[in-house]
Protein backbone atom coordinates (compact mmCIF):
# COMPACT_ATOMS: atom_id res chain seq x y z
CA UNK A 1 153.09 95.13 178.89
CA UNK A 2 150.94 92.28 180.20
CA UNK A 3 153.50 89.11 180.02
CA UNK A 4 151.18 86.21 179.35
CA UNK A 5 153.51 83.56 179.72
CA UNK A 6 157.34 83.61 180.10
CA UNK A 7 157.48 81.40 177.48
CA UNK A 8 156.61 83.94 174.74
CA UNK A 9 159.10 86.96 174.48
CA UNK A 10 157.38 88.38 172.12
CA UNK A 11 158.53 86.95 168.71
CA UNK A 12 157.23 83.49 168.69
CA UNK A 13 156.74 81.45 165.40
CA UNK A 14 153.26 81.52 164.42
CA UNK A 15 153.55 78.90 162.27
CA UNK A 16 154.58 76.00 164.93
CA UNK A 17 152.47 74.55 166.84
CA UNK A 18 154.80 73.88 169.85
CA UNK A 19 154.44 77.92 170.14
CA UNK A 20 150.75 77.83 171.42
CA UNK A 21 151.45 74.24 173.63
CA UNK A 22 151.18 76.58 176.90
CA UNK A 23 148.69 78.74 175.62
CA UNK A 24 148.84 81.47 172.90
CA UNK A 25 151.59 83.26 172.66
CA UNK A 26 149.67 86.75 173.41
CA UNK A 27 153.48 88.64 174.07
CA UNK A 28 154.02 87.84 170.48
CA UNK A 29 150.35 89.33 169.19
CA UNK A 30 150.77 92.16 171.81
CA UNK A 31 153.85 93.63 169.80
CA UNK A 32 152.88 92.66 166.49
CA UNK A 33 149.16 94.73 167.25
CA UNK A 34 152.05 97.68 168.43
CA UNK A 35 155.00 97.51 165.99
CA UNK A 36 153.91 95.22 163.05
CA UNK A 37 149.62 94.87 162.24
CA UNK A 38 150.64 93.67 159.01
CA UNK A 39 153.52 91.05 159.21
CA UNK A 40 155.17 88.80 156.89
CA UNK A 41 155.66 85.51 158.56
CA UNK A 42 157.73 82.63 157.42
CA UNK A 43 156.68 79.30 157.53
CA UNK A 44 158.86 75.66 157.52
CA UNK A 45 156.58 73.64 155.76
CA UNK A 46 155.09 75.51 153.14
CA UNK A 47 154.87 79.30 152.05
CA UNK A 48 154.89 82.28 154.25
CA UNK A 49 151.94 84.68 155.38
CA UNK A 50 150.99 88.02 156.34
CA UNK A 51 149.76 88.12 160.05
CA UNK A 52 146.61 90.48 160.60
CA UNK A 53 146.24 90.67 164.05
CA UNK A 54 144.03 94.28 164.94
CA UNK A 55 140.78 93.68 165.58
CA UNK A 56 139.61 96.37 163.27
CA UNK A 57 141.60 95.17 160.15
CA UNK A 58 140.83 91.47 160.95
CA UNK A 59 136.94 92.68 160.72
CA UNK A 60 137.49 94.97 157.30
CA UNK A 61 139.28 92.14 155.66
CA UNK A 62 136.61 89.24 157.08
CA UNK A 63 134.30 91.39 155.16
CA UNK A 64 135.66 91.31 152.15
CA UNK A 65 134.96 88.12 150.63
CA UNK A 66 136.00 89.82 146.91
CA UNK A 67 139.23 90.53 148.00
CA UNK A 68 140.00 88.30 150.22
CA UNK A 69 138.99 84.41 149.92
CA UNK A 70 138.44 81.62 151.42
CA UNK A 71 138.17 79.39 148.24
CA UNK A 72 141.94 78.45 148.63
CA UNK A 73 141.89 76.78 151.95
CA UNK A 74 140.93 78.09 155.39
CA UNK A 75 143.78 76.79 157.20
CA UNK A 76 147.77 77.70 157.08
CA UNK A 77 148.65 74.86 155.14
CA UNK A 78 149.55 74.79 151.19
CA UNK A 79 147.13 72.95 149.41
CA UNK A 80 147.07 71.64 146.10
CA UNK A 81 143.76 72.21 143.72
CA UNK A 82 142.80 68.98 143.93
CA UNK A 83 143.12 68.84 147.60
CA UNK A 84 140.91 72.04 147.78
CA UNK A 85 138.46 70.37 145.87
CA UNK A 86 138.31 67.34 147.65
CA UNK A 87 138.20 68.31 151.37
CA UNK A 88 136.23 71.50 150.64
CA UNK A 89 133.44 72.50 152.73
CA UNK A 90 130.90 75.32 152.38
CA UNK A 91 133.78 77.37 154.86
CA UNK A 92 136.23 76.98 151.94
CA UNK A 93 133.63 78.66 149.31
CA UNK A 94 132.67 82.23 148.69
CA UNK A 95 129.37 84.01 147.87
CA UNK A 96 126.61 83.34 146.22
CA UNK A 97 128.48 79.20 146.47
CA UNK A 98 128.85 79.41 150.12
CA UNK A 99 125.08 81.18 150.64
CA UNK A 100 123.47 78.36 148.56
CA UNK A 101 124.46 75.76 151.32
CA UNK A 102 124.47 77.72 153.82
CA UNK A 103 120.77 78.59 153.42
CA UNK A 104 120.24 74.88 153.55
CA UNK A 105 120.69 74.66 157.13
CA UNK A 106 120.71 77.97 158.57
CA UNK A 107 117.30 77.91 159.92
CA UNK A 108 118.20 74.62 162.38
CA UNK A 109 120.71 76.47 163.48
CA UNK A 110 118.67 79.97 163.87
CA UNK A 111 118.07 82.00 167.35
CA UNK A 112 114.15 80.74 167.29
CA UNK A 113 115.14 77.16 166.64
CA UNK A 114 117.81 77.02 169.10
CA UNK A 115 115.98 78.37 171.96
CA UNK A 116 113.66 75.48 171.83
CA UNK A 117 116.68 73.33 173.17
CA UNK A 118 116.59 75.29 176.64
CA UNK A 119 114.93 73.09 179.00
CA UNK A 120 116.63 69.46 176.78
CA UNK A 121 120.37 71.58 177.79
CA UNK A 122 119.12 72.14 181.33
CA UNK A 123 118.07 68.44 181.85
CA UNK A 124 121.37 67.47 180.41
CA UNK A 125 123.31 70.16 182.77
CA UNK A 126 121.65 68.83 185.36
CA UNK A 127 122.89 65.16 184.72
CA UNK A 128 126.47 65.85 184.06
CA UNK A 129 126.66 67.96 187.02
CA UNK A 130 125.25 65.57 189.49
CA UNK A 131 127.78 63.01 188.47
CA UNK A 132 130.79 65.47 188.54
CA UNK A 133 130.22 67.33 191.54
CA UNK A 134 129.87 63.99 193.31
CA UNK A 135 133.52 63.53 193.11
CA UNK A 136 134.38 67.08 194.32
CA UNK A 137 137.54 67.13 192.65
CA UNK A 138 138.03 65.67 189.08
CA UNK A 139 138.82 66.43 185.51
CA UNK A 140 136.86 69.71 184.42
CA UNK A 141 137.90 69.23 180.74
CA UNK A 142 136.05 65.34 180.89
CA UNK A 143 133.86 65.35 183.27
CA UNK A 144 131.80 68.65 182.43
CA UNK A 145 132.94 70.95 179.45
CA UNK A 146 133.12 67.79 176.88
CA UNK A 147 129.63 66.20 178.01
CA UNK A 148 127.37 68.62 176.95
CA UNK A 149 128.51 69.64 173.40
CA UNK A 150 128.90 65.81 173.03
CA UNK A 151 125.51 64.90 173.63
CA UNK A 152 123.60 67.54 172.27
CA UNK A 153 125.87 66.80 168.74
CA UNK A 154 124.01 63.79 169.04
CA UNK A 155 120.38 64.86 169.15
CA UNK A 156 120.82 67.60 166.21
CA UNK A 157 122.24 64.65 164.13
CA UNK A 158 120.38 62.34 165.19
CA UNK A 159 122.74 59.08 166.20
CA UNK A 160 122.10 56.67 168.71
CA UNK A 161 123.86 58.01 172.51
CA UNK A 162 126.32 55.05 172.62
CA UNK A 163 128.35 56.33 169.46
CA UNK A 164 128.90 59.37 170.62
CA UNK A 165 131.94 58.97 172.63
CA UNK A 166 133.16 57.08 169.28
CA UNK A 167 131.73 60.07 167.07
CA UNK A 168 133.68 62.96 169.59
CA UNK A 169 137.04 60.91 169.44
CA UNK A 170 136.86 60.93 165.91
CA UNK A 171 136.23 64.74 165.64
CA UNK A 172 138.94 65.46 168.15
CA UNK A 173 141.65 63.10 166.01
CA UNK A 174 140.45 65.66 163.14
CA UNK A 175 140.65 69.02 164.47
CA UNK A 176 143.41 68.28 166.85
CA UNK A 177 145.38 66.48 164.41
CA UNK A 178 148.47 68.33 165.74
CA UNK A 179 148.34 66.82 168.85
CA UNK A 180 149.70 63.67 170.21
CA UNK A 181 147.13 63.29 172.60
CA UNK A 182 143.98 63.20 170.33
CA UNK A 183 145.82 61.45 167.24
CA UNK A 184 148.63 58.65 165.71
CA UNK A 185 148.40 60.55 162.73
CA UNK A 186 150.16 64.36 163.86
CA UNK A 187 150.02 66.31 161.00
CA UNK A 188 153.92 67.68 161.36
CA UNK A 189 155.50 65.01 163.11
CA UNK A 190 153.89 61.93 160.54
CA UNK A 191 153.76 61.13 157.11
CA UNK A 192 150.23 61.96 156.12
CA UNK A 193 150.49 62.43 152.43
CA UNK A 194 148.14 58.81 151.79
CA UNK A 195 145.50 61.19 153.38
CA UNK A 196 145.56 64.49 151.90
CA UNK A 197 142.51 64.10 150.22
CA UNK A 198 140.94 63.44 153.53
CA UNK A 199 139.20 66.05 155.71
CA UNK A 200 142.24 67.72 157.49
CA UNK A 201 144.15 65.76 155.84
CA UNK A 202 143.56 62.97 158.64
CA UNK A 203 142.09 59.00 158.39
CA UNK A 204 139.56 59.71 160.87
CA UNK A 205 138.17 61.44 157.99
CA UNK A 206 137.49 58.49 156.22
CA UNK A 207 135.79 56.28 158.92
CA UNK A 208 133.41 59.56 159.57
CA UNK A 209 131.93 59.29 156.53
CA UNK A 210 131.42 55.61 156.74
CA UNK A 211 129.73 56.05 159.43
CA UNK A 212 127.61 59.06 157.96
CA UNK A 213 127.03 56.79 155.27
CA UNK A 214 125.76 54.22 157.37
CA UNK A 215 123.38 56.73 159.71
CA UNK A 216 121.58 57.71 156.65
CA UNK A 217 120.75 54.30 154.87
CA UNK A 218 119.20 53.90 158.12
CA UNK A 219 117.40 56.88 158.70
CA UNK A 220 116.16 56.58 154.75
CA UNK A 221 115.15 52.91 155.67
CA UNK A 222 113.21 54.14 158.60
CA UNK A 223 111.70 57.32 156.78
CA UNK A 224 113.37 59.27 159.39
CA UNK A 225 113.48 62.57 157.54
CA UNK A 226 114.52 65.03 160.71
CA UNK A 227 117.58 66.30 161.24
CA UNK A 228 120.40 68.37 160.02
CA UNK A 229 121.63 66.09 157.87
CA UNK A 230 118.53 65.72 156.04
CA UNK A 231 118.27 69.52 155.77
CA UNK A 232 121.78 69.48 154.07
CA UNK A 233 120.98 66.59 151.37
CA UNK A 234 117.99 68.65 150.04
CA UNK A 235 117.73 69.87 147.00
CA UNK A 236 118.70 74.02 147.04
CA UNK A 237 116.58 77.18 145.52
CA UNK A 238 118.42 75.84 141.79
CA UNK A 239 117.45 72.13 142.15
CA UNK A 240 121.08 71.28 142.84
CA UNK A 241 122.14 68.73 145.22
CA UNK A 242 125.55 68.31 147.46
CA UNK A 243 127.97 65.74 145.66
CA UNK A 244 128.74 62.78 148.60
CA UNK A 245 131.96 64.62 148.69
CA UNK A 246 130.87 67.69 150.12
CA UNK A 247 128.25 65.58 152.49
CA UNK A 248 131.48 63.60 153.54
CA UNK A 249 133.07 66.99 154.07
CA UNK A 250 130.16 68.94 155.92
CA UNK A 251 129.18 66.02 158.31
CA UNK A 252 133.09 65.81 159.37
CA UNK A 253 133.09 69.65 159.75
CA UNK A 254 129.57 69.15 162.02
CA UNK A 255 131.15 66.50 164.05
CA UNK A 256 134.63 68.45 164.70
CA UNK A 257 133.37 72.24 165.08
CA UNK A 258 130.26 71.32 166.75
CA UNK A 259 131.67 69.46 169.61
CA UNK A 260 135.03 71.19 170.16
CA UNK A 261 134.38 74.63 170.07
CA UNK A 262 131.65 74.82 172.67
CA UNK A 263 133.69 72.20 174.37
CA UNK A 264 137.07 74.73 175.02
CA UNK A 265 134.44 77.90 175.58
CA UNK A 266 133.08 76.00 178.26
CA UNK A 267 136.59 74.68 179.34
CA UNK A 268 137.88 78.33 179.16
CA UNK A 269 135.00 80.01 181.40
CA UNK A 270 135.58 77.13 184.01
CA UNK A 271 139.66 78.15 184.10
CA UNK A 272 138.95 81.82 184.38
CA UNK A 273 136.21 80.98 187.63
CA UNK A 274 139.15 78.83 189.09
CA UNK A 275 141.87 81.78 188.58
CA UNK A 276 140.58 85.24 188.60
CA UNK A 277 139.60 86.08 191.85
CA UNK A 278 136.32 87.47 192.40
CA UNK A 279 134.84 85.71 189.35
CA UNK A 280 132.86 83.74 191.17
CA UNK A 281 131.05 85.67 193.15
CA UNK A 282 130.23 88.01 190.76
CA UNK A 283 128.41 85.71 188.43
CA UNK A 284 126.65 84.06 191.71
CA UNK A 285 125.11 87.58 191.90
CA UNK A 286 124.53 88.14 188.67
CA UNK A 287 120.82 89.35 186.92
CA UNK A 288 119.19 89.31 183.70
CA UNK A 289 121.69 91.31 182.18
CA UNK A 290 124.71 89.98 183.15
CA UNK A 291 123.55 86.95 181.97
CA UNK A 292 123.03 88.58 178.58
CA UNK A 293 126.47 89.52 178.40
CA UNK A 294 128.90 86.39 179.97
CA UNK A 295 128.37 84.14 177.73
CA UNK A 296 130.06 85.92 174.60
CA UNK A 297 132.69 87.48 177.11
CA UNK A 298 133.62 83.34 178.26
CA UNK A 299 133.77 83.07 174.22
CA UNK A 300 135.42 85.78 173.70
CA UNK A 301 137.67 84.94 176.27
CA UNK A 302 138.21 81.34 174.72
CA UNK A 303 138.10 82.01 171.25
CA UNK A 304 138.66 77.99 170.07
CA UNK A 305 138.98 79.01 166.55
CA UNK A 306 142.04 81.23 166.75
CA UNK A 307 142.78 81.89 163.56
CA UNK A 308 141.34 81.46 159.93
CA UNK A 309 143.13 81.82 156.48
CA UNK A 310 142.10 83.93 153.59
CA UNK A 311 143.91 84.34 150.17
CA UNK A 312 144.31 87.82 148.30
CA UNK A 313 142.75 87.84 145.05
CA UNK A 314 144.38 91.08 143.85
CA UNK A 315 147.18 93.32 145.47
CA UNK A 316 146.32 95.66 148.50
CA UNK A 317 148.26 97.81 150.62
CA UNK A 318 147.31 97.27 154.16
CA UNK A 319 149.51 99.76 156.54
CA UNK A 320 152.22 100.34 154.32
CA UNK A 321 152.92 96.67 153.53
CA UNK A 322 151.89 95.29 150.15
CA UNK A 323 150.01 91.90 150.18
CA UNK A 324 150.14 90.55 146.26
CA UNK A 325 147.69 88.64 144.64
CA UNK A 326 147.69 84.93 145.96
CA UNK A 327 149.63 85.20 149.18
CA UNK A 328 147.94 83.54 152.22
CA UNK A 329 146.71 85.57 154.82
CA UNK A 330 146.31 84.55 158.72
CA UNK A 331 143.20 86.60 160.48
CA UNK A 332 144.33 86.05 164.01
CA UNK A 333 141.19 85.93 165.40
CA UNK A 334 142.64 85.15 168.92
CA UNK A 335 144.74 88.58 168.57
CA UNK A 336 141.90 90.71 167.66
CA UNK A 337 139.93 89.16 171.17
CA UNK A 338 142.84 91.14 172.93
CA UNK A 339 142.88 94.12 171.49
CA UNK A 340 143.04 97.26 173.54
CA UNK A 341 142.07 99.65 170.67
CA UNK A 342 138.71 97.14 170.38
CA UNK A 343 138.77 96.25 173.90
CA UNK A 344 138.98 97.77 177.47
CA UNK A 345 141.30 95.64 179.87
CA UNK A 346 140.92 92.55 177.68
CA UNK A 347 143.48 90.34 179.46
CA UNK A 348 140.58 90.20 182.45
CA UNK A 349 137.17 88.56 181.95
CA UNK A 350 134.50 91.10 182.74
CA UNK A 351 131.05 89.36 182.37
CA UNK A 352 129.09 92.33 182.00
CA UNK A 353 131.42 93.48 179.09
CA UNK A 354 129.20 95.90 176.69
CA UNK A 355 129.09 96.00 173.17
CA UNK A 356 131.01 93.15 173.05
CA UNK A 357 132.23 92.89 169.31
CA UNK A 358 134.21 90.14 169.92
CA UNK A 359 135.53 88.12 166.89
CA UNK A 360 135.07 84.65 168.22
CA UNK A 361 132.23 83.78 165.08
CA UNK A 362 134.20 85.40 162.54
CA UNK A 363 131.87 88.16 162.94
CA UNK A 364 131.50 90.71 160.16
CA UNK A 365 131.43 88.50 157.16
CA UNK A 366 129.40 85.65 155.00
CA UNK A 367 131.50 82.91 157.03
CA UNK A 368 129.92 83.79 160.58
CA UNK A 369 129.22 80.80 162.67
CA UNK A 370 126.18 78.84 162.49
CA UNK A 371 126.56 77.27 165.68
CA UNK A 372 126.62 80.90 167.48
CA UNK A 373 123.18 80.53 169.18
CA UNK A 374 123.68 76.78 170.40
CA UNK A 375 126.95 77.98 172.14
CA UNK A 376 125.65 81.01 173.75
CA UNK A 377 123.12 78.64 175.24
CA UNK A 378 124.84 75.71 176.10
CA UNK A 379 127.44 78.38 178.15
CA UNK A 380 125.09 80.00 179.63
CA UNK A 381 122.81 77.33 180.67
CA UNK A 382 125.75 75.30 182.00
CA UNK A 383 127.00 78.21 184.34
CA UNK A 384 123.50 78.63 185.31
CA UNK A 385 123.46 74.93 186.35
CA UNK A 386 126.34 75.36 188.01
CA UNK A 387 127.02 78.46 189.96
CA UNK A 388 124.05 77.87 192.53
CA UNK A 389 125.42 74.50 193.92
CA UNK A 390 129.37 75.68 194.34
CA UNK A 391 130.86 77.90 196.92
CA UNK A 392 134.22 77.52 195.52
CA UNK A 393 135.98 76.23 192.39
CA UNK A 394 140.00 76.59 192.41
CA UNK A 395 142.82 74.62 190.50
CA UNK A 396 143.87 71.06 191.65
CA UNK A 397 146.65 70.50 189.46
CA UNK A 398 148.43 71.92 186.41
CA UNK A 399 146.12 72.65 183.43
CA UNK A 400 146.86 72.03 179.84
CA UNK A 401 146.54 73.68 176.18
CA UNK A 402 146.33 71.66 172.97
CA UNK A 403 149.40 71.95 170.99
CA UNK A 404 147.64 73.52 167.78
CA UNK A 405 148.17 77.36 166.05
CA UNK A 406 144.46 76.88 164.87
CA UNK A 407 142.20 75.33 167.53
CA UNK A 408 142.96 77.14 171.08
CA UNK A 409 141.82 74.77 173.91
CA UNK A 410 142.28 73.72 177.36
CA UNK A 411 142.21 69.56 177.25
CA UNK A 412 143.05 68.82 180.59
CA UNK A 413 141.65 71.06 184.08
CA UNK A 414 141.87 69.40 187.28
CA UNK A 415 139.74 71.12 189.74
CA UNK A 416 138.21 71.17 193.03
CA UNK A 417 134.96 72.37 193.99
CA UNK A 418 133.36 72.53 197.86
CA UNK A 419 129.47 72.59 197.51
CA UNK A 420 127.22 74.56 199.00
């Protein structure tokens, strides 16, 4: 068996955090994909799970919005009904709810749209590479793979370029709100319960949404009517409108997931240049089709959401174990992206990877991710940027993961590059 880390023999808790501080603990999804597909997990602070962590079963059961919700909370946590209710986003709905918005803003976020943003991503590659590579060695994490997502969050929601390092430490205190690092406010180590009606259950919740608040009155003053934000506040196909609680929720969820996930793709495909040998040179050579195919394999590869939660609404047997009607279940999406029935030598990062059916969206379902097309892009066009001005990239230093169970990321990755 592959051993990942040392760290991980092979029964970690999938319910701490501290289990996926140096990485995820792929030992531990290894056996359970062998011995256990289906297993009952217990969990400290609230009430156990089944782990589903084959890439086949994770797809069935994404599909299955019926059986399976996501109308009880996407994340491991136990929620009350009011605290669904009031930090629910379209994620946490089900169809037809969840298609209704969703069809509000699908088309800015469509494969036509989000081509148009080629040459605006290049011009920004171009920038944040030129003031990187000048340094030769430096923080990959800051200095590159944060930049871009950053500032292109800014021009699809339209605020001003000098809040968005204010807007991207906001989203990180939300979706890393496990880690010391990116918050005061860690959701197992502080009392958060004077936030729990709060977008992941966190306070930066509450000062994103003044400043949504604030961005619109001024884009309604100025008759400024673009935007995704716009899109989202229009009346839908029944006349109905968002409440300000889901607009709070959806522009917090826009800040957070559209900045950090490209962010730790990027992050991830700039590690596995700097370690796997070969890499390199391989992309350097690469054509149309390779080009095609690496960015979903670098995704795949990364796979920032790891895991998302879905709750049975009836009892089903699932390889001999019996899942009853409300019990939380874990889709370990970072599990399935290592699958060797699904995958061939997934622990390596082959960039011209066919019929990649990686689960890195949460393919297969009504929840896929709208932001698919911008990250494709924003990989690819980075790497593009990139490749033809390096002869080398290699570590300078030790690396390091966020501590989270849901969001897998590298935050810090000292390199060094020589030019050509």
């Amino acid at each position: 068996m592959t051993i990942w880390h040392p760290s991980d023999d092979g029964h970690a808790d999938l319910s701490s955090h501290d289990s996926f501080a140096l990485g995820a603990p792929h030992n531990t999804f290894a056996r359970l994909r062998r011995e256990a597909p289906v297993a009952w997990c217990d969990y400290a602070d609230g009430k156990g799970f089944w782990s589903i962590t084959r890439h086949q079963d994770i797809l069935d059961i994404n599909r299955n919005h019926q059986v399976f919700s996501s109308a009880h909370g996407i994340r491991m946590e136990d929620q009350t009904a009011e605290e669904v209710l009031a930090r629910r986003t379209f994620q946490e709905t089900d169809p037809p709810a969840h298609s209704r918005t969703r069809m509000l803003v699908a088309k800015a976020f469509s494969k036509p749209m989000v081509a148009q943003f080629d040459e605006q991503i290049r011009t920004l590659c171009r920038e944040i590479l030129d003031q990187a590579l000048a340094e030769r060695e430096f923080d990959a994490v800051q200095r590159i793979a944060r930049q871009l997502p950053m500032r292109m969050l800014g021009r699809i929601i339209g605020t001003p370029d000098e809040d968005l390092e204010w807007l991207v430490e906001k989203g990180d205190a939300l979706i890393a709100n496990t880690d010391p690092d990116f918050t005061t406010h860690v959701l197992d180590q502080a009392d958060t319960e004077a936030y729990r009606l709060m977008p992941f259950r966190s306070p930066a919740g509450a000062d994103l949404f003044d400043y949504a608040r604030s961005l619109m009155a001024r884009k309604r003053a100025a008759g400024d009517t673009s935007g995704v934000l716009d899109l989202i506040t229009q009346p839908d196909a029944h006349g109905d409108v968002i409440s300000e609680t889901e607009f709070r929720n959806f522009f917090c969820l826009l800040v957070a997931a559209g900045n950090d996930t490209t962010r730790y793709s990027i992050a991830a495909a700039l590690h596995a240049l700097a370690h796997q040998p070969g890499l390199l040179a391989q992309m350097q050579q690469g054509d149309a089709a390779l080009w095609e195919a690496a960015p979903d394999e670098f995704i795949r590869w990364a796979t920032p959401g790891m895991y998302f939660r879905r709750t049975a609404t009836q009892d089903v047997t699932l390889h001999g174990q019996t899942i009853r009607e409300g019990d939380k279940v874990m889709l370990w999406f970072v599990s399935g992206n290592r699958d060797e029935r699904a995958f061939e030598r997934p622990f390596q990062v082959d960039p011209r990877r066919a019929n990649n059916r990686h689960l890195a969206f949460g393919q297969g379902g009504p929840h896929v991710c709208l932001g698919m097309w911008l990250a494709r892009l924003e990989v690819r066009v980075l790497l593009q940027e990139l490749l033809p001005r390096i002869r080398a990239i290699e570590p300078a230093g030790a690396h390091a993961f966020l501590r989270s169970n849901f969001v897998g990321g590298i935050k810090r990755l000292p390199v060094r590059v020589v030019l050509k």
